[in-house]
C-alpha atoms as a PDB file:
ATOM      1  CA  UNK A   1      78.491  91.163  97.316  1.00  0.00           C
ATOM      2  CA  UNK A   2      81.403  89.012  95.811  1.00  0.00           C
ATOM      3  CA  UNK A   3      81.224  86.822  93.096  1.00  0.00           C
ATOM      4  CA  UNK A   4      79.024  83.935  92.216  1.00  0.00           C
ATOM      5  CA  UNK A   5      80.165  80.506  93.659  1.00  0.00           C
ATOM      6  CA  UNK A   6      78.837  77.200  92.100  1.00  0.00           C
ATOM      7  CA  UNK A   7      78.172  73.917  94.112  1.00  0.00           C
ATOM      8  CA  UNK A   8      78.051  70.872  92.510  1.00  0.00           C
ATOM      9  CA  UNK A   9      75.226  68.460  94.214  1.00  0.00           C
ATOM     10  CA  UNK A  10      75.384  64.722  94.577  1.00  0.00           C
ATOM     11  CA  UNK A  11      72.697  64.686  91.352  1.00  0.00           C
ATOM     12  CA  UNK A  12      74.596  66.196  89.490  1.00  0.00           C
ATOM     13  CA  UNK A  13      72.804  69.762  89.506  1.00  0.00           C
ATOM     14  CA  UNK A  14      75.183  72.784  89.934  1.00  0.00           C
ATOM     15  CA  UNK A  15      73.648  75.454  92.159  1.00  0.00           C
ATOM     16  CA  UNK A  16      74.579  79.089  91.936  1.00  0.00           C
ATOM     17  CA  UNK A  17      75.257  81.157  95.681  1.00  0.00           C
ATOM     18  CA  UNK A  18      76.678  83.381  97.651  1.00  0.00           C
ATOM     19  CA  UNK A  19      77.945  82.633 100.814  1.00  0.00           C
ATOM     20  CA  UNK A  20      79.017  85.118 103.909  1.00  0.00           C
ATOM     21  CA  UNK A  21      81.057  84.037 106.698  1.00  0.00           C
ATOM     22  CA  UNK A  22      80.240  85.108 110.198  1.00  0.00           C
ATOM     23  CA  UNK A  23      79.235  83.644 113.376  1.00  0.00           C
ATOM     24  CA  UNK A  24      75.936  81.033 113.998  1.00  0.00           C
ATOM     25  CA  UNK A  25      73.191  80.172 113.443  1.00  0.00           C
ATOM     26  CA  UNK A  26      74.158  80.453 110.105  1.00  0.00           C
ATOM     27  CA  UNK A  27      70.774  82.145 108.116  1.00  0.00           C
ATOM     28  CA  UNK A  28      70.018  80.245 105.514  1.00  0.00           C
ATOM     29  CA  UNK A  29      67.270  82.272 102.751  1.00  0.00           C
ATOM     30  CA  UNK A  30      65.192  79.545 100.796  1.00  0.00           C
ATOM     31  CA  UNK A  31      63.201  81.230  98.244  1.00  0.00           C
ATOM     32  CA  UNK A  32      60.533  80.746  96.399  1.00  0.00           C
ATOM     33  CA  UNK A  33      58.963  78.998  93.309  1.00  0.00           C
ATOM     34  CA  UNK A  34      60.436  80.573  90.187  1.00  0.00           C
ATOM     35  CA  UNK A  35      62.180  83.161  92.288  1.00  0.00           C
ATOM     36  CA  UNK A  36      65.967  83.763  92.644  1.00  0.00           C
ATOM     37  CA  UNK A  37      68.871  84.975  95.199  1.00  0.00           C
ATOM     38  CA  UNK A  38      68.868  88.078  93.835  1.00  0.00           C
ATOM     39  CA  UNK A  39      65.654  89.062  94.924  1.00  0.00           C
ATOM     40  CA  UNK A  40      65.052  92.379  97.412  1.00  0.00           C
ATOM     41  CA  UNK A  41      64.477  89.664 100.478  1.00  0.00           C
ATOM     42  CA  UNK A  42      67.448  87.756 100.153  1.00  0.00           C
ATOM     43  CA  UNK A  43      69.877  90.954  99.305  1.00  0.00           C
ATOM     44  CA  UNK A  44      68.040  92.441 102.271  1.00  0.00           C
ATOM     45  CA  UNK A  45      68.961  89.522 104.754  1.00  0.00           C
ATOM     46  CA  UNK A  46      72.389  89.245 103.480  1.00  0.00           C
ATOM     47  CA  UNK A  47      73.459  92.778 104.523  1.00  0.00           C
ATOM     48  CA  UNK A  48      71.449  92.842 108.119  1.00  0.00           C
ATOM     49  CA  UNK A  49      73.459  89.344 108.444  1.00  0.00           C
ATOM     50  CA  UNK A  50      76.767  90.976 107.541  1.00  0.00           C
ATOM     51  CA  UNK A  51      75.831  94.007 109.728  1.00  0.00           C
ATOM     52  CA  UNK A  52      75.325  91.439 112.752  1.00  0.00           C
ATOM     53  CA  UNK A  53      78.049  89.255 111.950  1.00  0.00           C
ATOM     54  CA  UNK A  54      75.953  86.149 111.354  1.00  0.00           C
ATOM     55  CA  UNK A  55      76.932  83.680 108.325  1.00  0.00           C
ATOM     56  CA  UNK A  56      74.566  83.799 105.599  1.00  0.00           C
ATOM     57  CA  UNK A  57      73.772  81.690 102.467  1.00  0.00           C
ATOM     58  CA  UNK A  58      71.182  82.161  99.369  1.00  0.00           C
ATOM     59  CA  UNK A  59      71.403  79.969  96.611  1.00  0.00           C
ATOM     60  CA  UNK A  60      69.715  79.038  93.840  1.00  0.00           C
ATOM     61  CA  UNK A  61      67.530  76.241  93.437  1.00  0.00           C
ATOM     62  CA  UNK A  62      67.949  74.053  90.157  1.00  0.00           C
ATOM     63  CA  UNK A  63      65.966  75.465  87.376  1.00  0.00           C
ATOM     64  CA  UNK A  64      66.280  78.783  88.902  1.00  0.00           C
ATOM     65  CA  UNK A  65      68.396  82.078  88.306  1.00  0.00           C
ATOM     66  CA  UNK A  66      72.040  81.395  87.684  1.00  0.00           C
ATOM     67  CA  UNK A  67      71.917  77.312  88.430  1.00  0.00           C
ATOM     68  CA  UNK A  68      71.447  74.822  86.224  1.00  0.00           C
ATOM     69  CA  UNK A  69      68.923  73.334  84.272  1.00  0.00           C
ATOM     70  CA  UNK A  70      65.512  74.072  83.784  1.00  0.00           C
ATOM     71  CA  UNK A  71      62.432  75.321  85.624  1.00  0.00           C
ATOM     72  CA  UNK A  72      60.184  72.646  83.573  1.00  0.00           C
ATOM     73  CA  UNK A  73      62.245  69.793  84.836  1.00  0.00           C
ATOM     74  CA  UNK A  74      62.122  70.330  88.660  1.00  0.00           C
ATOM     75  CA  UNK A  75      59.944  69.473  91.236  1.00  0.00           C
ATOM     76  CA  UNK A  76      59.659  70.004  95.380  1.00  0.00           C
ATOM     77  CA  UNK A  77      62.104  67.028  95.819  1.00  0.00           C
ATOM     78  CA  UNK A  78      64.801  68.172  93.460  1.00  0.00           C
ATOM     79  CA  UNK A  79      65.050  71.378  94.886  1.00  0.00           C
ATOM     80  CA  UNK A  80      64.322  69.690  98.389  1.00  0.00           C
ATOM     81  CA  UNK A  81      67.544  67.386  97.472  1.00  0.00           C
ATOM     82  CA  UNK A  82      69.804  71.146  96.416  1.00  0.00           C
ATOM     83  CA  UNK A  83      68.628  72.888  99.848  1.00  0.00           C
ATOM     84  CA  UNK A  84      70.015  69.417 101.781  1.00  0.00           C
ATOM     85  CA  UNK A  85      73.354  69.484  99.271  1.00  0.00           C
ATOM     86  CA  UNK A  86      73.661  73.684  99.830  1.00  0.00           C
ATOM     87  CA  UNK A  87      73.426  72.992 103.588  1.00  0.00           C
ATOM     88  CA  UNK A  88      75.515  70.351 103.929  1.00  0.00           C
ATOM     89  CA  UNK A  89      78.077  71.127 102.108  1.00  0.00           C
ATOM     90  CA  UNK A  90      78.327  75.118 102.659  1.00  0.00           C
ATOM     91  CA  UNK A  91      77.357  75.387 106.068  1.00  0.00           C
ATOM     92  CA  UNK A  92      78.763  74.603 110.011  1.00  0.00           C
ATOM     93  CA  UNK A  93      76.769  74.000 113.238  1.00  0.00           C
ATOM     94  CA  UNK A  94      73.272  75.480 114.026  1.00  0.00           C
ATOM     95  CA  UNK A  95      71.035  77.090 110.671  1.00  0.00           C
ATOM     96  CA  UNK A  96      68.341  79.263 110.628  1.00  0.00           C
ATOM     97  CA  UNK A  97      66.532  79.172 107.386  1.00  0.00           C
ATOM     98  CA  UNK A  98      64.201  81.788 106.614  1.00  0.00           C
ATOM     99  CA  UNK A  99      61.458  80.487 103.905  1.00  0.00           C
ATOM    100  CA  UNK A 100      59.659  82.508 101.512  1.00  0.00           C
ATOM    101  CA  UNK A 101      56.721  81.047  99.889  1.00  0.00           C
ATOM    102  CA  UNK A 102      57.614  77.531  97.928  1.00  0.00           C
ATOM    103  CA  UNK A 103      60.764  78.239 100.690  1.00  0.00           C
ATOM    104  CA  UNK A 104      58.502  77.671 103.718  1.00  0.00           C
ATOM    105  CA  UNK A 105      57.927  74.300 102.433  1.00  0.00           C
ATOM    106  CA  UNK A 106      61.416  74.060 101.843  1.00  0.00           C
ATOM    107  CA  UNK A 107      62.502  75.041 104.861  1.00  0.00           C
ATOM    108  CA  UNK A 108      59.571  73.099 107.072  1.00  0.00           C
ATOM    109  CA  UNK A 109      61.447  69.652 104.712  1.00  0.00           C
ATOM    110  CA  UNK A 110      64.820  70.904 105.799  1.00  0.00           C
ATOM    111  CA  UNK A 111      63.441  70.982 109.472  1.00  0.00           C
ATOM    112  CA  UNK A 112      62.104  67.316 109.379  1.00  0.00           C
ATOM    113  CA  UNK A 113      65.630  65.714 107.437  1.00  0.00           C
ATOM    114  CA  UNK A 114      68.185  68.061 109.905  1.00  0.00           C
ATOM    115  CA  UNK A 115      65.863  68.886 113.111  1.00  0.00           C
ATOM    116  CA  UNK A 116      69.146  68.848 115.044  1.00  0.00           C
ATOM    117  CA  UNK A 117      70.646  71.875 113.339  1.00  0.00           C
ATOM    118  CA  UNK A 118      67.873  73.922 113.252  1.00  0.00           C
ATOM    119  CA  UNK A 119      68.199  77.137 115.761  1.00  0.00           C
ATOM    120  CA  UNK A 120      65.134  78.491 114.369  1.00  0.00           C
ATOM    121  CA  UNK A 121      62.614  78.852 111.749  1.00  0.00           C
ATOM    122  CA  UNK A 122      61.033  81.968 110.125  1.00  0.00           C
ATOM    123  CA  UNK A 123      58.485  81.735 107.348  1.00  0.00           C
ATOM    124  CA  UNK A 124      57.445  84.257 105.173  1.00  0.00           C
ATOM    125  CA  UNK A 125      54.151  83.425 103.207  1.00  0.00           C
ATOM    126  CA  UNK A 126      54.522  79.790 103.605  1.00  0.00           C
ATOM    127  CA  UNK A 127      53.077  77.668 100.625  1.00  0.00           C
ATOM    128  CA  UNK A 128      53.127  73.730 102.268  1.00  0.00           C
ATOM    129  CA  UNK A 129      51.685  71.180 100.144  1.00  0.00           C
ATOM    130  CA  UNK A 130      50.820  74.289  98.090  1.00  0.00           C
ATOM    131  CA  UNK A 131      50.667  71.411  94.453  1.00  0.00           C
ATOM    132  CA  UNK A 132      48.323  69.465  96.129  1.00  0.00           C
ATOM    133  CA  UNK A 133      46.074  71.683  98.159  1.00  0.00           C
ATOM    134  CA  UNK A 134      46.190  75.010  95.655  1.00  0.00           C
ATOM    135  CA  UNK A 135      47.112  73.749  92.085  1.00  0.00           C
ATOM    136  CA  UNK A 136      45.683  70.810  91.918  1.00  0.00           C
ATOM    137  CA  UNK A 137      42.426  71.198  93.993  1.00  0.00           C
ATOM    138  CA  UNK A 138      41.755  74.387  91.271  1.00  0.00           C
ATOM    139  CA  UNK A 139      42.324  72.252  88.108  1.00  0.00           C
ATOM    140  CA  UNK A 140      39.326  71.887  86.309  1.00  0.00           C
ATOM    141  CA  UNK A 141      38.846  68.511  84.019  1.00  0.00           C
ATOM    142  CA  UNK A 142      39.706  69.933  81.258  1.00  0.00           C
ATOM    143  CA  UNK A 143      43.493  71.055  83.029  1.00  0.00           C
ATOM    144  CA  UNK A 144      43.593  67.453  84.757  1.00  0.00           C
ATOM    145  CA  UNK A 145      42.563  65.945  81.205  1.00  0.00           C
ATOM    146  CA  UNK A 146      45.699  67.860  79.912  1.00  0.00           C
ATOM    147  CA  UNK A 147      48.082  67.238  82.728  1.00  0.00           C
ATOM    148  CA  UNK A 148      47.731  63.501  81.987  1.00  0.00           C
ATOM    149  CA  UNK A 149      47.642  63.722  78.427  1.00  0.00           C
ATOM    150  CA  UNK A 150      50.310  66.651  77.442  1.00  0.00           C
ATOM    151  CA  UNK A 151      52.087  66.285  80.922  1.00  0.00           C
ATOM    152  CA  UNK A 152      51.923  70.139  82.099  1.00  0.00           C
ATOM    153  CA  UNK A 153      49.429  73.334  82.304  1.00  0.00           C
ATOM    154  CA  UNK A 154      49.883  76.913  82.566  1.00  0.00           C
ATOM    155  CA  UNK A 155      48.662  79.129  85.142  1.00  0.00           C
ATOM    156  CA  UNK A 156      48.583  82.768  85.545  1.00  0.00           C
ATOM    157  CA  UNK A 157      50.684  84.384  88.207  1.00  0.00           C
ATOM    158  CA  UNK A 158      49.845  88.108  89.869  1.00  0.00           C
ATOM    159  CA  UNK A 159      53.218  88.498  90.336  1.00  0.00           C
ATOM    160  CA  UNK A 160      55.285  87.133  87.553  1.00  0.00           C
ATOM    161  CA  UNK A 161      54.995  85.305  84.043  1.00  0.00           C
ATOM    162  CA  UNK A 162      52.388  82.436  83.777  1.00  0.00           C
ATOM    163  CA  UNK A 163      53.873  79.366  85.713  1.00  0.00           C
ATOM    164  CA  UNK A 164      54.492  75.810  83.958  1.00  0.00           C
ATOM    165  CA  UNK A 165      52.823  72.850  86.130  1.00  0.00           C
ATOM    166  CA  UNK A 166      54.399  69.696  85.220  1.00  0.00           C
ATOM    167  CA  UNK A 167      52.813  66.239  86.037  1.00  0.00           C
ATOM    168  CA  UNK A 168      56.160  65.159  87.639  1.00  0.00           C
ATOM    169  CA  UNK A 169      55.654  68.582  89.907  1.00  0.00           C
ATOM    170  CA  UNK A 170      52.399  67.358  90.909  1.00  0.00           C
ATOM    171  CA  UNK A 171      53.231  63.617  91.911  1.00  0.00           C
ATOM    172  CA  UNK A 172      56.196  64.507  93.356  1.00  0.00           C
ATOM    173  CA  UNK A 173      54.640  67.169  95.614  1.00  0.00           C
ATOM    174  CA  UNK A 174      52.236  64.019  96.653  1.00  0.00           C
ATOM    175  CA  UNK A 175      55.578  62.795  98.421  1.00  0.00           C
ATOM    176  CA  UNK A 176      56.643  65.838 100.229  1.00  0.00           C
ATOM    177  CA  UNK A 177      53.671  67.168 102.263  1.00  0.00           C
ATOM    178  CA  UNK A 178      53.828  68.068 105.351  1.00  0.00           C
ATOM    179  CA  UNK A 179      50.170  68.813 106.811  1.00  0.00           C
ATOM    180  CA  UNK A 180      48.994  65.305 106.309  1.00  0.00           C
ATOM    181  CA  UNK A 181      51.372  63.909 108.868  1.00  0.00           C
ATOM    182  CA  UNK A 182      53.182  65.248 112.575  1.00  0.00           C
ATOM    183  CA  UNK A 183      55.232  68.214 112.365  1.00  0.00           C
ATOM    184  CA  UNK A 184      56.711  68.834 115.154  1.00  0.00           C
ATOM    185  CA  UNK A 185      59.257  71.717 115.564  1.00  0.00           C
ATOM    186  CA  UNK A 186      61.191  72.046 118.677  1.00  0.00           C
ATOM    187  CA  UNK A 187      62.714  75.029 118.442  1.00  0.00           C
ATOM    188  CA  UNK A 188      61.236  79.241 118.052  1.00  0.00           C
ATOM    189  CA  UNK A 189      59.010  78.930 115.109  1.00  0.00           C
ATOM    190  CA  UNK A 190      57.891  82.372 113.512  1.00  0.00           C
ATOM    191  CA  UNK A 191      55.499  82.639 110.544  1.00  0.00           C
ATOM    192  CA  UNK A 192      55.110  86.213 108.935  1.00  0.00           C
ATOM    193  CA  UNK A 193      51.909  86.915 107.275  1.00  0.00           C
ATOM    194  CA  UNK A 194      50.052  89.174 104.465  1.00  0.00           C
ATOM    195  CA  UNK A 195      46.789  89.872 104.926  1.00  0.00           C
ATOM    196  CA  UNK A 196      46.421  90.998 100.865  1.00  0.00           C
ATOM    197  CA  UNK A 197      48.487  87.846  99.321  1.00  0.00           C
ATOM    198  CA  UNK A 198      46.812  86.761  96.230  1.00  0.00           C
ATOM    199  CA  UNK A 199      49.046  83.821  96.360  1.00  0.00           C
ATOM    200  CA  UNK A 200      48.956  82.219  99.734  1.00  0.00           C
ATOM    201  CA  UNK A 201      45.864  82.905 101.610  1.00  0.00           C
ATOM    202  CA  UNK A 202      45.558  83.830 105.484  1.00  0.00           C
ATOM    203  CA  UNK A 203      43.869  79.921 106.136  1.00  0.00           C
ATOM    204  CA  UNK A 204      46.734  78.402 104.803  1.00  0.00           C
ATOM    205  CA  UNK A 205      48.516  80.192 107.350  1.00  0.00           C
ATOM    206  CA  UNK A 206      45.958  79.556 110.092  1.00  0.00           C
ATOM    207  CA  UNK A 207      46.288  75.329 109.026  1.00  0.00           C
ATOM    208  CA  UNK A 208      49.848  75.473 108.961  1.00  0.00           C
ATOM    209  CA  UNK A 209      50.067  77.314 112.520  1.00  0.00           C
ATOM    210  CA  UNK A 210      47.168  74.721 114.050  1.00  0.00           C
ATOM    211  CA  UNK A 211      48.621  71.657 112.470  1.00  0.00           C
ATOM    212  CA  UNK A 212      52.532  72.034 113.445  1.00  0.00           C
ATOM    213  CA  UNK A 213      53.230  71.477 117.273  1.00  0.00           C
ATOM    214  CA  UNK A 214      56.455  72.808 119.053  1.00  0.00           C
ATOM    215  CA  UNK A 215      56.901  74.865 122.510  1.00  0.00           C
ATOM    216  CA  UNK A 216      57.289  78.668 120.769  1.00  0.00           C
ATOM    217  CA  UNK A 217      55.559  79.209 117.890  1.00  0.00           C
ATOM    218  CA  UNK A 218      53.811  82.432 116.750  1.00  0.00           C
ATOM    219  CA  UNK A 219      52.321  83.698 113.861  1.00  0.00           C
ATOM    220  CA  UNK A 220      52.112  87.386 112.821  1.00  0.00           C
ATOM    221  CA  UNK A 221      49.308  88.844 110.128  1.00  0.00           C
ATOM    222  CA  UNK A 222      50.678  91.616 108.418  1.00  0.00           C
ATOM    223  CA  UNK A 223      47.516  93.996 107.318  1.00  0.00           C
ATOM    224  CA  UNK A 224      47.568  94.872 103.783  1.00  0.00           C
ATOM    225  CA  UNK A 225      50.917  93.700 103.333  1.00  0.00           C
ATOM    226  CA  UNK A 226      51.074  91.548 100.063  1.00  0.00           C
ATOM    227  CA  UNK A 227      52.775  88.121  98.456  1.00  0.00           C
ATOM    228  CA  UNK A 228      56.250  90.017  97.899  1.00  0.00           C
ATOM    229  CA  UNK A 229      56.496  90.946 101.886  1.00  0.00           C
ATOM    230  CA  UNK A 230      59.236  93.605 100.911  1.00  0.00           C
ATOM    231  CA  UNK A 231      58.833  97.056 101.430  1.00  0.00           C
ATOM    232  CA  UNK A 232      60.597  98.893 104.335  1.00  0.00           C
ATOM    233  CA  UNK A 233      57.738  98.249 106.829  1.00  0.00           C
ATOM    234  CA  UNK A 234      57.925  94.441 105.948  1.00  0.00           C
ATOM    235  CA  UNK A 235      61.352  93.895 106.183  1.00  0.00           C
ATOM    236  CA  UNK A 236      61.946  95.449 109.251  1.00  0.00           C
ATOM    237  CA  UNK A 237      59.848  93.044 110.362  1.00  0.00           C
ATOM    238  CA  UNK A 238      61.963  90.450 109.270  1.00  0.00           C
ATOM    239  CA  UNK A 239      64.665  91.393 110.880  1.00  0.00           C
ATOM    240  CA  UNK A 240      63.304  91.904 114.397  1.00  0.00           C
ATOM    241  CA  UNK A 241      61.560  88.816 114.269  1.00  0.00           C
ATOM    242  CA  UNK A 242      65.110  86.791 113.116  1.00  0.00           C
ATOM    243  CA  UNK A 243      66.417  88.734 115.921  1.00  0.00           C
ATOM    244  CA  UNK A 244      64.130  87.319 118.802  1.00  0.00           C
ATOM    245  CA  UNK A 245      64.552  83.658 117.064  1.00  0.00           C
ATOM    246  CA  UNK A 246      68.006  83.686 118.225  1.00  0.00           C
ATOM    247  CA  UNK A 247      67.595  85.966 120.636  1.00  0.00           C
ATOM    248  CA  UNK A 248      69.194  88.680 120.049  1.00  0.00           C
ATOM    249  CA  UNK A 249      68.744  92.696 120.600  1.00  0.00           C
ATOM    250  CA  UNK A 250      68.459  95.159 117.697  1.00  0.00           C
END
């Protein structure tokens, strides 16, 4: 796999990754919230990228696994601002980022700031506007009493530790969505589904697939499959649908 590289961003953040050389669209994994590059997704795309010859790139967002700072500090437009500084900086020509969760509305804010470099887009479990539209339309008073007051909440996860909600998180997110507005996105959309996700329902995906517009856009449910989207059966998936993106054979 090599050794970790570090990238040091315009803000000042320096962002762990690993980068493979190869031919374009260059795949580009964004992951999700509280996740890191090491996880069974990313390792997974790395080697079918190396296998195909494609570049590839995972990173870390700030706050997350081997980069700097911390979790509590970010929000969707810090770690909007390191996906822009990883791109720019490590990549050449036409991307094709795959997001996964928090990295579908990563990747769907990387689509709107570079739409011409964007081969593709595959989503896996996309979360859009997910700390307006699932965090804070489930805060009772008593949670939006303390997010004003103390500045942050906790919330129980099904998949990993409790998460940290920050105030900044929230009113930041406010900033970033992307299903109050147009989203157009000209170019082979694919958006990968689990119909037993505890995190991100099946209407989110439904909204997100009825609100974007763009000439070849699909979306696939994935029965019983659940919020990881990684066992064998899922991630073959992911690779045949990456390879009709950019149009390729297996």
């Amino acid at each position: 796999m090599g050794d970790t590289e570090y990238l040091e961003t315009p803000q000042g953040r320096r962002l762990a990754y690993h980068m493979s050389a190869g031919k374009g669209p260059c795949i580009v994994f964004l992951g999700g919230l509280k996740s890191d590059m090491e996880g069974t997704k990313a390792l997974f795309l790395e080697e079918w990228a190396r296998g195909r010859g494609h570049a590839f790139l995972r990173f870390d967002y700030s706050g997350h696994g081997e980069s700097s700072g911390a979790f509590e500090e970010g929000c969707i437009g810090d770690w909007h601002e390191d996906t822009l500084a990883a791109v720019d900086a490590l990549t050449e020509g036409p991307i094709l980022p795959v997001g996964s969760s928090m990295g579908g509305w990563q990747a769907l804010l990387l689509a709107r700031e570079r739409a011409d470099r964007i081969a593709g887009l595959v989503t896996i479990a996309a979360a859009p506007d997910f700390t307006e539209d699932s965090y804070w339309a489930s805060f009772t008073d008593a949670q939006r009493a303390l997010l004003a007051g103390v500045g942050q909440v906790e919330l129980p996860s099904d998949y990993m530790e409790p998460y940290v909600i920050t105030r900044r998180m929230i009113e930041d997110g406010r900033k970033r969505l992307v299903l109050r507005s147009p989203l157009e996105l000209p170019f082979p959309v694919r958006f990968l589904q689990g119909t037993a996700d505890t995190a991100v329902s099946t209407r989110t995906a439904m909204r997100l697939l009825e609100h974007a517009t763009g000439p070849d856009m699909r979306l696939t449910l994935v029965k019983d499959a659940d919020h990881r989207f990684s066992d064998d059966t899922c991630l073959a998936l992911l690779g045949e649908t990456i390879e009709q993106v950019i149009g390729e054979d297996s």
